[in-house]
Protein backbone atom coordinates (compact mmCIF):
# COMPACT_ATOMS: atom_id res chain seq x y z
CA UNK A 1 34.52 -68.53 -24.28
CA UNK A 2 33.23 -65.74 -21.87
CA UNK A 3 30.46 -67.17 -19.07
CA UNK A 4 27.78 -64.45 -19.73
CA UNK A 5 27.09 -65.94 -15.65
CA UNK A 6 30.11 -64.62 -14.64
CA UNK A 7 31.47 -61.34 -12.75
CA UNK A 8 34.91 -60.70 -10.88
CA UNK A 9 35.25 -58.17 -8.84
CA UNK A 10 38.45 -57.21 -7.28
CA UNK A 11 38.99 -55.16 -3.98
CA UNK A 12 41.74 -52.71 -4.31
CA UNK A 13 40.92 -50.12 -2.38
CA UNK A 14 42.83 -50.31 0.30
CA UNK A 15 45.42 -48.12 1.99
CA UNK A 16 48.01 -51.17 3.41
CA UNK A 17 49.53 -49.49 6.05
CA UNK A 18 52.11 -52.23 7.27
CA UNK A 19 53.73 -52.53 3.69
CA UNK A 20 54.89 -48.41 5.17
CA UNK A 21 55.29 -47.13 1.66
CA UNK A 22 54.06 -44.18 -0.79
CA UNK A 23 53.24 -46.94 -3.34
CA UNK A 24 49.46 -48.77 -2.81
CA UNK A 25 49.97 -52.31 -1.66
CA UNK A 26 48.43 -54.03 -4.32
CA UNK A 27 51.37 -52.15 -7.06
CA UNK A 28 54.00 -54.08 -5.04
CA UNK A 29 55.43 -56.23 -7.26
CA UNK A 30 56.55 -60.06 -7.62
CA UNK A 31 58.05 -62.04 -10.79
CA UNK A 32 57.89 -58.74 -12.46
CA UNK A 33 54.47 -57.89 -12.27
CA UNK A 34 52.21 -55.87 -9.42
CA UNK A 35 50.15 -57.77 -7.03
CA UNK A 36 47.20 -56.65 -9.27
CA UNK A 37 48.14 -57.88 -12.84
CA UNK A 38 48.29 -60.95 -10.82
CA UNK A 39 44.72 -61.32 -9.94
CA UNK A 40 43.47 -59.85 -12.98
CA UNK A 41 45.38 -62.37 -14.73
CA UNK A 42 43.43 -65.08 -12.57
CA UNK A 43 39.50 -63.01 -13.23
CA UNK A 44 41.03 -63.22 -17.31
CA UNK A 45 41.55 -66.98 -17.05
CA UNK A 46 38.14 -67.46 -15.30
CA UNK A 47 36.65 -65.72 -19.08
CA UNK A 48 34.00 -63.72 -16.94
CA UNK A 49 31.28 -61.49 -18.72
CA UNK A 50 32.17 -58.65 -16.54
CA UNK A 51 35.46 -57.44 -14.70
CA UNK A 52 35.01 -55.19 -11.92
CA UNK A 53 37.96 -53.43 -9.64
CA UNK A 54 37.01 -50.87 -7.07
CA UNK A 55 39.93 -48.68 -5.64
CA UNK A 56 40.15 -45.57 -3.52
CA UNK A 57 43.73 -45.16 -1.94
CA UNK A 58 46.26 -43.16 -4.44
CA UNK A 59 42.94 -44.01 -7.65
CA UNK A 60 44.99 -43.15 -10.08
CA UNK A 61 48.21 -45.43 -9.72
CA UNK A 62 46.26 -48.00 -9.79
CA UNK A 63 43.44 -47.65 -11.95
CA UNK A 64 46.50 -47.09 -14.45
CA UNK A 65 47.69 -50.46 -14.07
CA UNK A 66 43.90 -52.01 -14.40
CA UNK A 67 44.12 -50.47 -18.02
CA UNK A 68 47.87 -52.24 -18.69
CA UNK A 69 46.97 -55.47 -17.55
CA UNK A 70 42.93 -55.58 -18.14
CA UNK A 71 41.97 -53.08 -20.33
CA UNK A 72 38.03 -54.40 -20.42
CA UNK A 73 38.38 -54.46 -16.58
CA UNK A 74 35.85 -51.56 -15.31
CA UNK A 75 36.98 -49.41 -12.04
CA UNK A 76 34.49 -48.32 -9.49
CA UNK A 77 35.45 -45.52 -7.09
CA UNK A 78 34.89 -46.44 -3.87
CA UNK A 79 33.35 -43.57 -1.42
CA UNK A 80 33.60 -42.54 2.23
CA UNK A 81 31.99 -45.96 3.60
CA UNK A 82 34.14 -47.90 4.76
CA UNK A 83 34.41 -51.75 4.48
CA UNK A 84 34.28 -54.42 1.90
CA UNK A 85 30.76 -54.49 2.21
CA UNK A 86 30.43 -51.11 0.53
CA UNK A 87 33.12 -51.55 -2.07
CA UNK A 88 31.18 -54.70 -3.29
CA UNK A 89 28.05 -53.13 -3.12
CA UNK A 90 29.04 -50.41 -5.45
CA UNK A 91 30.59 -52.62 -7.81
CA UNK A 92 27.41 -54.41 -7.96
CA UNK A 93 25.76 -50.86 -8.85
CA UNK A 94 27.85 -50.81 -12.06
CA UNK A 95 27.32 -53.67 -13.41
CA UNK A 96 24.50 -53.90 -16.10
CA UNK A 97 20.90 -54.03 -14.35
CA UNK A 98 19.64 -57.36 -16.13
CA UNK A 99 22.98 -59.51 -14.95
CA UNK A 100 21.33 -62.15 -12.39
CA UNK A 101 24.69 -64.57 -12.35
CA UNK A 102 26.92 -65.19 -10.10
CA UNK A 103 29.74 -62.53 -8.42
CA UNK A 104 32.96 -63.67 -7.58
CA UNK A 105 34.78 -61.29 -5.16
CA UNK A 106 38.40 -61.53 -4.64
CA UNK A 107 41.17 -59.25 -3.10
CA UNK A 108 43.87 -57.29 -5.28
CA UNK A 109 46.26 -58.50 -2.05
CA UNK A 110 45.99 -62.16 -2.94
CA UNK A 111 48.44 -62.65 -5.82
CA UNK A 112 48.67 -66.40 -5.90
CA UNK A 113 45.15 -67.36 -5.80
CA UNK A 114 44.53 -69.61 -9.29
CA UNK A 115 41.71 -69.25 -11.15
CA UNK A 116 41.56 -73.26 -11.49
CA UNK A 117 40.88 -73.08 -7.27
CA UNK A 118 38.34 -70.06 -7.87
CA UNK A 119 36.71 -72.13 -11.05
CA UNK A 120 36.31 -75.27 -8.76
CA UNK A 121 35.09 -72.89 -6.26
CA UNK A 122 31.59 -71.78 -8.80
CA UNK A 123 31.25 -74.95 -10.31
CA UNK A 124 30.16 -76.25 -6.64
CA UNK A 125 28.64 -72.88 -5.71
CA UNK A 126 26.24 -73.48 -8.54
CA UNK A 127 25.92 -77.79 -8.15
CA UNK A 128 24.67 -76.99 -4.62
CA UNK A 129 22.85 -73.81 -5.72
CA UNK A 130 23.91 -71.92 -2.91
CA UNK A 131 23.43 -68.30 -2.79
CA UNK A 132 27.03 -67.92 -0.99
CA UNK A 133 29.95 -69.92 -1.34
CA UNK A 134 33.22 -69.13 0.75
CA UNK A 135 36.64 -70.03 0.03
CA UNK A 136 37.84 -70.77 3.20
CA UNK A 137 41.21 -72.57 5.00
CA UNK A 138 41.92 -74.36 7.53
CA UNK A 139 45.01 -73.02 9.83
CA UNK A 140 46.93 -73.94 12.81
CA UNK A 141 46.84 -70.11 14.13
CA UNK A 142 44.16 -68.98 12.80
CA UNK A 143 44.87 -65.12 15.01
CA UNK A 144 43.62 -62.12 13.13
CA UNK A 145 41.05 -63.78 10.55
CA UNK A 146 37.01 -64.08 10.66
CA UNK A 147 36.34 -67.66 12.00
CA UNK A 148 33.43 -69.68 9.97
CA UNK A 149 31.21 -71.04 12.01
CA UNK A 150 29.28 -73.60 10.75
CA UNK A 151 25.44 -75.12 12.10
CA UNK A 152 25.21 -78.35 13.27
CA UNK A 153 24.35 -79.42 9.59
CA UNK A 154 27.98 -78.68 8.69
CA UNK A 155 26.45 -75.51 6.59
CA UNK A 156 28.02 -71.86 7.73
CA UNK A 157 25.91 -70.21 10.03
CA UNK A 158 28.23 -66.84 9.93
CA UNK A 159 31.20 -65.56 9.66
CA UNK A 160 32.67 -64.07 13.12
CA UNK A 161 35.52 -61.16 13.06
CA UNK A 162 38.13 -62.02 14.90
CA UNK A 163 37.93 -58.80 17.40
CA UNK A 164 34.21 -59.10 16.83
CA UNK A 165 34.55 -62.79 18.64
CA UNK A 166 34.86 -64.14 21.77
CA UNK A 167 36.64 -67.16 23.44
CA UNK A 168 34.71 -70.18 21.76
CA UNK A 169 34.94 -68.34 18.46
CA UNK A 170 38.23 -67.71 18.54
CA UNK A 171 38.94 -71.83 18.94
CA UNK A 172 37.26 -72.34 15.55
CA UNK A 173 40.72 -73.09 13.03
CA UNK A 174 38.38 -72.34 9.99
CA UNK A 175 38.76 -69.32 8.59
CA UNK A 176 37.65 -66.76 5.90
CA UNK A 177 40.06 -66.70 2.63
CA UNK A 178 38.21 -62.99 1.56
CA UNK A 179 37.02 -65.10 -1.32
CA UNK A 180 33.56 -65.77 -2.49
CA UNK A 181 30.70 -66.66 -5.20
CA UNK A 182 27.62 -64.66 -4.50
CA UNK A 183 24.34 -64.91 -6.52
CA UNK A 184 23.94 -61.32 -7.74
CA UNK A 185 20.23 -61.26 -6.79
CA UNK A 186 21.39 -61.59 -3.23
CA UNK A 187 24.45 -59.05 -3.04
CA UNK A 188 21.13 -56.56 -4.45
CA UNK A 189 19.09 -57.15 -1.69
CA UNK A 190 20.80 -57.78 1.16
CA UNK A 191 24.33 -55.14 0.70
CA UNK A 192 21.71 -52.12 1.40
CA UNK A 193 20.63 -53.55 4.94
CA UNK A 194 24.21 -54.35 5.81
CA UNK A 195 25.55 -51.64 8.57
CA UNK A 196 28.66 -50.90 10.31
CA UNK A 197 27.62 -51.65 14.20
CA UNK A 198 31.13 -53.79 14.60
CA UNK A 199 34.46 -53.19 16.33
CA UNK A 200 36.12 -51.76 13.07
CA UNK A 201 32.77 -49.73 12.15
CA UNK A 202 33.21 -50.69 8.93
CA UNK A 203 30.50 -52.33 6.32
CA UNK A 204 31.54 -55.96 6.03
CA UNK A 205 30.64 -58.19 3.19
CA UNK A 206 30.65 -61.32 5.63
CA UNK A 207 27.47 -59.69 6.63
CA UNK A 208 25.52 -60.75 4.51
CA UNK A 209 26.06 -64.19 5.14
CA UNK A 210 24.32 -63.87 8.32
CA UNK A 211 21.40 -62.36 6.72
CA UNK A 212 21.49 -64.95 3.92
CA UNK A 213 21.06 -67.53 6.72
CA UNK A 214 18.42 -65.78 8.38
CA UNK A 215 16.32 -66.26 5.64
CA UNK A 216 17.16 -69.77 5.53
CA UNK A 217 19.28 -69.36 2.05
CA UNK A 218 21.99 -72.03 1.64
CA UNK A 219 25.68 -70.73 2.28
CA UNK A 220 28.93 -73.15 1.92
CA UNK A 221 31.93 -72.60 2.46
CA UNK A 222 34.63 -74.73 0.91
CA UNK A 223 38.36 -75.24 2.19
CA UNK A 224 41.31 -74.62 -0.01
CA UNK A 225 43.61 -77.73 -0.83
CA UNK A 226 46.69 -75.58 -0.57
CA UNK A 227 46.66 -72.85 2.27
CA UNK A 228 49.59 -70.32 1.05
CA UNK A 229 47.02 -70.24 -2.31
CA UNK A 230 44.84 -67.73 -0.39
CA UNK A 231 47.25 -65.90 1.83
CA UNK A 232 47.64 -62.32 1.39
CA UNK A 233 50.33 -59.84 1.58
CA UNK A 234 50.09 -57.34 4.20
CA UNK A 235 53.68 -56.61 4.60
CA UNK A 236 56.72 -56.60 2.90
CA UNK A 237 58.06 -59.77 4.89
CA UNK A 238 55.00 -61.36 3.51
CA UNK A 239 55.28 -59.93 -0.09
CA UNK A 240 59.17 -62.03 -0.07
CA UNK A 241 57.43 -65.22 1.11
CA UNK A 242 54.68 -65.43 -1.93
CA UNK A 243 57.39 -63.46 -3.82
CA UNK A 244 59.52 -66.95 -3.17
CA UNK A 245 56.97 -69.12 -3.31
CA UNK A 246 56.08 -67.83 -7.20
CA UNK A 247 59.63 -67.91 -8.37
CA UNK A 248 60.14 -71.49 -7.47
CA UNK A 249 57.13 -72.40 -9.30
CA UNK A 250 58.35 -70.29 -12.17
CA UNK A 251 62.06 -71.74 -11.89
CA UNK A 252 60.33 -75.16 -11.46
CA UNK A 253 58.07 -74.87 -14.86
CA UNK A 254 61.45 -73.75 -16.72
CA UNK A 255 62.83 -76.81 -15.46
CA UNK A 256 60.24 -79.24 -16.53
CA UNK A 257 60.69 -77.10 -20.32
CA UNK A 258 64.60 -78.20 -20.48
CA UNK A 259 66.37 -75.53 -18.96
CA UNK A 260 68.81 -76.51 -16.40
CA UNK A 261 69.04 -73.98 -13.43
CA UNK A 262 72.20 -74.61 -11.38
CA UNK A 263 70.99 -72.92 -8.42
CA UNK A 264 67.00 -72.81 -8.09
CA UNK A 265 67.50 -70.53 -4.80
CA UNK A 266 69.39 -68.05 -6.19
CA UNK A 267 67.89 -67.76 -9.35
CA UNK A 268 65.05 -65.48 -10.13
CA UNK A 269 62.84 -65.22 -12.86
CA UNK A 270 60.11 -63.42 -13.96
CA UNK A 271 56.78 -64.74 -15.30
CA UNK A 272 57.30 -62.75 -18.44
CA UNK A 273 60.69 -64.35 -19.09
CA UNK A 274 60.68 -67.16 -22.06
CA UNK A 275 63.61 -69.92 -21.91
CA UNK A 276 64.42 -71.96 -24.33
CA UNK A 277 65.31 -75.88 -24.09
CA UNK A 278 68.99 -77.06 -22.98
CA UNK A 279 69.89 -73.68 -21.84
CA UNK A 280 71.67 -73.03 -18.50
CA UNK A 281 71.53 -70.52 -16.26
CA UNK A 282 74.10 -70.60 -13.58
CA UNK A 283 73.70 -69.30 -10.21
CA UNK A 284 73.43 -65.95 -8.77
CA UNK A 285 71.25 -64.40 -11.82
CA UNK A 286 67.93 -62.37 -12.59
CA UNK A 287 66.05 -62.81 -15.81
CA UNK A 288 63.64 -59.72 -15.70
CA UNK A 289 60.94 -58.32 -18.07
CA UNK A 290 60.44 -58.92 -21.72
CA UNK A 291 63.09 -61.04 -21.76
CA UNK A 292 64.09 -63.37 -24.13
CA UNK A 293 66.54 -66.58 -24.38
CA UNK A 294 67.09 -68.81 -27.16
CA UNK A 295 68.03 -72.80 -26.50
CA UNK A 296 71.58 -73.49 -26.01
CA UNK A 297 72.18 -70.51 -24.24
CA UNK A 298 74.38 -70.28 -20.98
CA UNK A 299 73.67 -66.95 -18.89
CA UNK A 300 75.52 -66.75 -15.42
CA UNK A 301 76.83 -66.55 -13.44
CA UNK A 302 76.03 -63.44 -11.57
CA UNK A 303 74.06 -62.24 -14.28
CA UNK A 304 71.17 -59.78 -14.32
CA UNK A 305 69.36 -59.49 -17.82
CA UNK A 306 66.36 -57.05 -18.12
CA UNK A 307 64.04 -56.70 -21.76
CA UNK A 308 67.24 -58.54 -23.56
CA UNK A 309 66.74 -61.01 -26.29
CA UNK A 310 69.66 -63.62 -26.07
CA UNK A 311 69.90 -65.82 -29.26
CA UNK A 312 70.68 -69.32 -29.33
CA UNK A 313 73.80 -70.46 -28.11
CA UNK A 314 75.20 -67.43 -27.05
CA UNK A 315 77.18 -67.00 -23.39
CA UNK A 316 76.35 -63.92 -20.75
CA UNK A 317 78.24 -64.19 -18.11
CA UNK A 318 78.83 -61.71 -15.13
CA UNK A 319 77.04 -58.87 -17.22
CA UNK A 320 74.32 -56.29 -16.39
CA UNK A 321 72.50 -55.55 -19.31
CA UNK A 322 69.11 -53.93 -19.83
CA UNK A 323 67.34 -53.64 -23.30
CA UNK A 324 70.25 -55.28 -25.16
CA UNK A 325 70.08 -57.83 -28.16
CA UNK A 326 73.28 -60.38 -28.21
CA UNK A 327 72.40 -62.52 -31.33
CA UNK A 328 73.94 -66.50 -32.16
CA UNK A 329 77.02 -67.62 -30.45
CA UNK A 330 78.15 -64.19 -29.52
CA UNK A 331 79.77 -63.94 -26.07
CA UNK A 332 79.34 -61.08 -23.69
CA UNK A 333 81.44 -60.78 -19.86
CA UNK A 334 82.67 -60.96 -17.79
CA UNK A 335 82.08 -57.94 -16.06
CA UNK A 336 80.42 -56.42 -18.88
CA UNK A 337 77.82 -53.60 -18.52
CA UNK A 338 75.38 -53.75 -21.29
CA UNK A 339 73.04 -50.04 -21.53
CA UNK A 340 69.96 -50.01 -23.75
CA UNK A 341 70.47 -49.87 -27.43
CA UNK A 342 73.56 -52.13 -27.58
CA UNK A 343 73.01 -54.56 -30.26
CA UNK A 344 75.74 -57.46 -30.42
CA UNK A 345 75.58 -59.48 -34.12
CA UNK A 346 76.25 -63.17 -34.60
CA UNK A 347 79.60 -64.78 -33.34
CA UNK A 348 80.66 -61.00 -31.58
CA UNK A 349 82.01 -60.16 -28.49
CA UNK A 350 81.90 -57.69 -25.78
CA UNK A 351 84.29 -58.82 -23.44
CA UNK A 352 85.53 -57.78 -19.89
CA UNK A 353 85.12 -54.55 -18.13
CA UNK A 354 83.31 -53.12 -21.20
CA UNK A 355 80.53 -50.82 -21.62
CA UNK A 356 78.40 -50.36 -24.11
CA UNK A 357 74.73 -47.63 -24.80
CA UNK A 358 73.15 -47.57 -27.88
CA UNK A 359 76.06 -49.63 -29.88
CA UNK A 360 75.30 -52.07 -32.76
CA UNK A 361 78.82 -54.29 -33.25
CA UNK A 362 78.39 -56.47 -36.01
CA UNK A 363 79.28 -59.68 -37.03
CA UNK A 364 82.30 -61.50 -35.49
CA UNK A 365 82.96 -58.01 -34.31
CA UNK A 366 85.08 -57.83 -30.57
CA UNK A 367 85.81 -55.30 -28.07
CA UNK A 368 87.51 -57.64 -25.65
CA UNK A 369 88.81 -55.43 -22.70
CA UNK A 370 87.99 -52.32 -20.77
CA UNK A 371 86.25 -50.02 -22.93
CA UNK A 372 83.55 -47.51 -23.33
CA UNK A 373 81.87 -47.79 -26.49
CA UNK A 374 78.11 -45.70 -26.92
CA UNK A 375 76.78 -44.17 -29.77
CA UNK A 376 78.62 -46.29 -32.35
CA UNK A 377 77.97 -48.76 -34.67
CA UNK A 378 80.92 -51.12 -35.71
CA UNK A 379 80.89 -53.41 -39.07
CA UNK A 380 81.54 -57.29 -39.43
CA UNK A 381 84.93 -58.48 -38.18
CA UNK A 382 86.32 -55.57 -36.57
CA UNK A 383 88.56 -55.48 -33.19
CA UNK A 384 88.68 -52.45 -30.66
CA UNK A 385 91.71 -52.29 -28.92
CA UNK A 386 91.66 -52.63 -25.02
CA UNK A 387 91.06 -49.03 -23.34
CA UNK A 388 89.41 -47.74 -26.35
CA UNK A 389 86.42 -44.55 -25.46
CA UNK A 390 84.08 -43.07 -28.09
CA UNK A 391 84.10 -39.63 -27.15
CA UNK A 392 80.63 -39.06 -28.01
CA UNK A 393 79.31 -36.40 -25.75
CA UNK A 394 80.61 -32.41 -26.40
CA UNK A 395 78.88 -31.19 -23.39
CA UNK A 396 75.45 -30.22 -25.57
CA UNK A 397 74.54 -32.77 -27.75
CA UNK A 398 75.64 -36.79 -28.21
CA UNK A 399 77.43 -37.83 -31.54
CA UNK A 400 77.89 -41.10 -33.20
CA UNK A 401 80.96 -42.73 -33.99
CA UNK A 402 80.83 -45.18 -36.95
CA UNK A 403 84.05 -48.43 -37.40
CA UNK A 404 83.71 -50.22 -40.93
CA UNK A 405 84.61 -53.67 -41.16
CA UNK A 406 87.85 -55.44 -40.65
CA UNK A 407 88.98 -52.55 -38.80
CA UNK A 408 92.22 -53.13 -36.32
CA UNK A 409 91.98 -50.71 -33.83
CA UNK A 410 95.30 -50.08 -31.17
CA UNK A 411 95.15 -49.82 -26.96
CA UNK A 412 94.09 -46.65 -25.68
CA UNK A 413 92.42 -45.13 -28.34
CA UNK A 414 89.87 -42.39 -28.26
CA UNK A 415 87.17 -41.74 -30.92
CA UNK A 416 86.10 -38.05 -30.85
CA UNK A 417 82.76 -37.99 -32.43
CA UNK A 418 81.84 -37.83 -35.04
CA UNK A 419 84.43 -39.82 -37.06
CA UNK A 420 84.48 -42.87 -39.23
CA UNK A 421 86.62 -45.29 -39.35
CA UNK A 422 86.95 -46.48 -42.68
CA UNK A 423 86.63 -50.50 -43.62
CA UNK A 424 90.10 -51.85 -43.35
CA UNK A 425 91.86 -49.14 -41.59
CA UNK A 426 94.04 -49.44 -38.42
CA UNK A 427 95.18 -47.01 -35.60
CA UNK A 428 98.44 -47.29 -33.57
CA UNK A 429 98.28 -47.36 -30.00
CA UNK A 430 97.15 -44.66 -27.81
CA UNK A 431 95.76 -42.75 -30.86
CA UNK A 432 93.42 -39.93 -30.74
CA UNK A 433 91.25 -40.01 -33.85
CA UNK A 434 89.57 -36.73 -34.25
CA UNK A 435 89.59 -36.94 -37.95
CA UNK A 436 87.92 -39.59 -40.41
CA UNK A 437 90.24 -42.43 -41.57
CA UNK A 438 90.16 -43.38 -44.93
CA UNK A 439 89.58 -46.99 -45.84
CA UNK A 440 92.66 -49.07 -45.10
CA UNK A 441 94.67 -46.23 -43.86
CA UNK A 442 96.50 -46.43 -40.67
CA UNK A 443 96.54 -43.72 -38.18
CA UNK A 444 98.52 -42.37 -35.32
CA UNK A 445 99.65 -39.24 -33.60
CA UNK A 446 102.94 -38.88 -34.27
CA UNK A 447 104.83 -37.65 -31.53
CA UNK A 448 108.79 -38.76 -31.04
CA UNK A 449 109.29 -40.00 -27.32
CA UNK A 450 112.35 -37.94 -25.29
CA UNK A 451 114.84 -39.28 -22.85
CA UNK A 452 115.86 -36.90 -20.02
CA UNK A 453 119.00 -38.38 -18.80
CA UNK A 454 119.35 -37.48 -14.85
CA UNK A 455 116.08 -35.94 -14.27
CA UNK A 456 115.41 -38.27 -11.23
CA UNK A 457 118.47 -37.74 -9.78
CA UNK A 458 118.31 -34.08 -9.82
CA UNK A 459 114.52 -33.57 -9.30
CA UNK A 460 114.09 -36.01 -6.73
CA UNK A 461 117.19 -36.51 -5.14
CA UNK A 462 117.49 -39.40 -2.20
CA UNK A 463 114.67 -41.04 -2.98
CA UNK A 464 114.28 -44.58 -3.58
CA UNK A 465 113.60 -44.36 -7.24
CA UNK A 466 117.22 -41.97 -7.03
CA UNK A 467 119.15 -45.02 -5.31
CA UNK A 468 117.94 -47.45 -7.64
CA UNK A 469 118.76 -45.40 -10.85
CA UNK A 470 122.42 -44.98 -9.39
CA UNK A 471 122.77 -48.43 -8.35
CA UNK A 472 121.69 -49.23 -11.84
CA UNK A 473 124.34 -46.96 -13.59
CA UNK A 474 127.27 -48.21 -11.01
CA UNK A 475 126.21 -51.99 -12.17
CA UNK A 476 127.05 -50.68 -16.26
CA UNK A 477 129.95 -48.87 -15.59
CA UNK A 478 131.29 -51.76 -14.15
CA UNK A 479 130.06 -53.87 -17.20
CA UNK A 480 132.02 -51.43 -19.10
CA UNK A 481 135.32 -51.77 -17.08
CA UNK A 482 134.94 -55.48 -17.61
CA UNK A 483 134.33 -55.81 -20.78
């Protein structure tokens, strides 16, 4: 049910230097989804009336993925003014005159901030009706944050910048998380008086906590349980620690479900994957996307699976596949290479050093070894022979190559599309079929092998292959004389 109380707003603004890319920080990714879809997955869970983001640095990117992952989520533009202080204070602006709840502020950097820690967070802000609350943590180097000092009541009397404090300051372990619960009524009044007379001259949000507590209104600040919930990402060495730190969690929860992962270290997993029970997944392998796995399944090792729905039972091992479908029992790999569109039935097979794009094999269908096989569709029961191509591709425009069912193809066959391969038929080995084959028809190039006695001895004269071949004809003539 939504809290009619309740607003989110998320910072996204900024630039993030140190992550030294083209791409805005909060877009960086982990278990498959941007730092951003992260939060806003947190402000969803929190059922808020109102869902605020306020960006600036490259607007569009990411106001683009506010509308994927949180398409009621509002964006708010921020302006020249620097600081947190002013990005809140605009987001206040939009939201609807007569809300008097309470704000929640959190940054778009923070991916593994819970909205269970944030909940606990306003159900104390409001118990101790406090017009500020601060999520806060206690560190062992505490270098680089805003320190919260506290009164001798054990209240906060501000929040210090760490290059706006000195010495004593600086001792303080407590620190500033970046998140809060504000009463709305007091992000209205004070935000306007809040100015940017600091080291960074900037418009900090923390401000206002000092001018809440000059006019003697209560401010708390409460510390996380777990510190990494509240750490942000600021660099790409710090994007692979909470990167890490999600995917055991995720690896963890599959566990707990009845999947048995070999290798928790070496396995990753994104939070859009779904695994079902006595499954394994061996090491070495990344389950990406949409993906899907039925129970029974064994995937690995060194296996990387992206949008694929694997049905129960079936084995996928040493494969790459994206956007592939390998239904019951079927078997794909090793050293498979699965393209989008391939589409394995029931009890099949695509075996090793195969690759397939936009294939449908049916049932109980095989192509064991070393083939290329893309634009085709193949019936129920059929086997390609090993080195088998579908010539599909004339240069201008791609062409499908269709195999009925209980077709026995031969080794080294290539399928110039488009052909059909009627149910039944069979080719001889190292056929080129640029013709349709009638239903249980065999087919072949006929073309009768010769034997040029002494062409190696008189084209290549004194070579080892020479001395061998004479060697070879001394040994029968003897046999000859013998006999």
């Amino acid at each position: 049910m939504t809290d009619p109380r309740l607003a989110v707003i998320v910072l996204a603004a900024g630039e993030g230097t140190r992550m030294r890319s083209k791409r805005a920080k909060v877009l960086h990714e982990l278990a498959g989804l941007p730092m951003i879809a992260h939060v806003l997955a947190t402000a969803h869970h929190l059922e808020p009336a109102h869902v605020e983001v306020v960006v600036r640095h490259q607007r569009e990117q990411v106001a683009a993925a506010v509308a994927e992952y949180a398409e009621a989520a509002v964006v708010v533009e921020q302006d020249e003014v620097p600081g947190t202080g002013r990005a809140v204070e605009l987001a206040v602006e939009a939201l609807p005159a007569d809300f008097d709840g309470e704000v929640v502020v959190v940054s778009g950097d923070v991916p593994l901030l819970d909205a269970v820690t944030l909940g606990a967070l306003v159900e104390q802000h409001r118990a101790a009706a406090a017009s500020a609350t601060i999520l806060s943590a206690v560190l062992d180097d505490a270098t680089g944050y805003g320190r919260i000092v506290r009164d001798e009541a054990g209240g906060v009397r501000a929040i210090v910048e760490h290059k706006d404090a000195d010495d004593a300051v600086r001792a303080i372990t407590e620190v500033n998380s970046g998140s809060y619960v504000f009463a709305a009524s007091a992000l209205r009044e004070l935000l306007p008086r809040v100015g940017t007379a600091n080291a960074q001259g900037e418009k900090y949000l923390t401000d206002v906590v000092a001018l809440l507590r000059e006019a003697s209104a209560p401010v708390a600040a409460v510390p996380v349980v777990e510190n990494w919930r509240v750490a942000g990402v600021n660099d790409r060495s710090q994007l692979a620690e909470q990167a890490a730190r999600l995917n055991a969690m995720i690896v963890r929860g599959h566990q707990l479900n009845g999947v048995t992962i070999v290798d928790p270290t070496s396995t990753w997993i994104d939070l859009t994957v779904s695994i079902g029970e006595d499954t394994v997944v061996w090491p070495n392998s990344r389950l990406a996307g949409a993906t899907t796995i039925e129970r029974d399944a064994v995937i690995g090792p060194d296996t990387t699976l992206v949008d694929c729905e694997i049905g129960e039972g079936a084995t996928v091992k040493r494969t790459d596949a994206t956007l592939a479908v390998i239904r019951a029992f079927a078997e794909v790999g090793p050293f498979a290479y699965l393209r989008p569109g391939t589409e394995l039935a029931g009890g099949g097979k695509i075996g090793t050093f195969v690759e397939t794009k936009n294939a449908k094999i049916g049932r109980g269908s095989k192509v064991p070894h070393l083939s290329y096989i893309g634009d085709t569709e193949v019936g129920e029961g059929s086997n390609i022979g090993a080195g088998t191509i579908t010539a599909n591709y004339d240069g201008v425009n791609k062409h499908r190559t269709t195999v009925g069912s209980h077709v026995r193809t031969g080794s080294h066959n290539v399928f110039v599309a488009p052909v059909t391969i009627g149910d039944g038929a069979y080719s001889g080995a190292g056929t080129v079929i640029r013709k349709d084959v009638p239903a249980g028809s065999l087919a072949m190039n006929v073309a009768p092998q010769r034997n040029l006695a002494g062409w190696v001895a008189e084209h290549r004269p004194g070579t080892a292959a020479a001395d061998a071949a004479a060697a070879a004809a001394g040994d029968a003539a003897g046999g000859d004389t013998a006999e």
